[in-house]
Protein backbone atom coordinates (compact mmCIF):
# COMPACT_ATOMS: atom_id res chain seq x y z
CA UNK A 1 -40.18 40.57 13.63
CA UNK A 2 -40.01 37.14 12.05
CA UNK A 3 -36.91 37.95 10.96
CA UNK A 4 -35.49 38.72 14.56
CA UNK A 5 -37.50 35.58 15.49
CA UNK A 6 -35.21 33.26 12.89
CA UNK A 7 -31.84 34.74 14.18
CA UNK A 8 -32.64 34.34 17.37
CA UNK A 9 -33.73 30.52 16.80
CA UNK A 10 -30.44 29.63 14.66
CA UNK A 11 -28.33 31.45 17.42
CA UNK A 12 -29.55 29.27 20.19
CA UNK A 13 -29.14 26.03 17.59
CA UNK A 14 -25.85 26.97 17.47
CA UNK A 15 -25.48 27.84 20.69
CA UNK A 16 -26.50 24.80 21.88
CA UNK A 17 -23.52 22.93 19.81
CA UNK A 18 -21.18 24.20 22.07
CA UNK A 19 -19.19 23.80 24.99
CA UNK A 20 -20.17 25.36 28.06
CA UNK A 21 -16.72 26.99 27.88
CA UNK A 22 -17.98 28.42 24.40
CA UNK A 23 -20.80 29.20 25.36
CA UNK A 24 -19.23 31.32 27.81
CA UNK A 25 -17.46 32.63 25.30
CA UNK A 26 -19.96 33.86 23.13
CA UNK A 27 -21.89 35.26 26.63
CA UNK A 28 -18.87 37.55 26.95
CA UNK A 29 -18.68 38.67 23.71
CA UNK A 30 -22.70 39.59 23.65
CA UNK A 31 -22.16 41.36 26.56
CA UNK A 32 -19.22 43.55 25.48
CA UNK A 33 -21.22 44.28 22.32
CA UNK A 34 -24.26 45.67 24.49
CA UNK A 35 -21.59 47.87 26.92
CA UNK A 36 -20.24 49.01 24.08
CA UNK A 37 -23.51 50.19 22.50
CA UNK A 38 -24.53 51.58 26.25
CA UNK A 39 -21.51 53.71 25.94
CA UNK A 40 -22.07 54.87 22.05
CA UNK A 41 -25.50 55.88 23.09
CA UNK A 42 -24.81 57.48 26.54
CA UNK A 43 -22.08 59.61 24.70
CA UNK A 44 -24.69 60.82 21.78
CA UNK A 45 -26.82 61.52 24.46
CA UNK A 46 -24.43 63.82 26.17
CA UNK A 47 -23.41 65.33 23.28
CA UNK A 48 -26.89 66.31 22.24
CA UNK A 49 -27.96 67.95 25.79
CA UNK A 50 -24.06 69.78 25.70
CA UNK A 51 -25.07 70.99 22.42
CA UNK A 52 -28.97 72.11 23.38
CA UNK A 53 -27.56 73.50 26.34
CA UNK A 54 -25.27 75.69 24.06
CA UNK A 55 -28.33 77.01 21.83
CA UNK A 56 -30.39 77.68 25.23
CA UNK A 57 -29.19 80.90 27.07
CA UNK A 58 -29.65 79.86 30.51
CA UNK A 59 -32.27 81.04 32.27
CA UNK A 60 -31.99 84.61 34.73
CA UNK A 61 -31.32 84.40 38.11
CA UNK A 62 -32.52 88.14 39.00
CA UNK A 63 -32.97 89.58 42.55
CA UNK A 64 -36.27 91.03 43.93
CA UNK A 65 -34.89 94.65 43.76
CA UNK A 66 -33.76 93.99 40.13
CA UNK A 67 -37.19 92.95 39.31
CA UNK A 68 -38.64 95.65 40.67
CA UNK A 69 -36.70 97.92 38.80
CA UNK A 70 -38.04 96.43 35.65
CA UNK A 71 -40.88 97.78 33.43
CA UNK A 72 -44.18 96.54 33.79
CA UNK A 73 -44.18 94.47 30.85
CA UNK A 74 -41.11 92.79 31.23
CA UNK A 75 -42.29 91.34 34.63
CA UNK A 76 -45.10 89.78 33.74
């Protein structure tokens, strides 16, 4: 934590050196860092529930009549 604390303390030092224009600069960058790691983790994500849904038969869809027709055991 202290750590995260000091980077964040020298970053706005530095920041503060700048230009507004900079400044800007650096905003923009930040930003396209934290899309890009929105993206990265939105496509694990996706790729984990494609590949759960691949190990996971989906589940039946059966009629009433089909049930019926069913053993006991398998109903319940």
């Amino acid at each position: 934590m202290t750590q995260t604390l000091d980077i964040e303390k020298i970053l706005l030092e530095n920041l503060r050196m700048l230009s507004t224009d900079k400044q800007q600069e650096v905003l923009d960058f930040v930003q396209y860092q934290v899309h890009k790691l929105q993206q990265t983790q939105d496509l694990s994500k996706e790729s984990y529930e494609y590949s759960s849904s691949l190990t996971q038969p989906p589940p039946l869809k059966l009629f009433f009549t089909e049930i019926a027709k069913l053993p006991i055991a398998i109903k319940y």
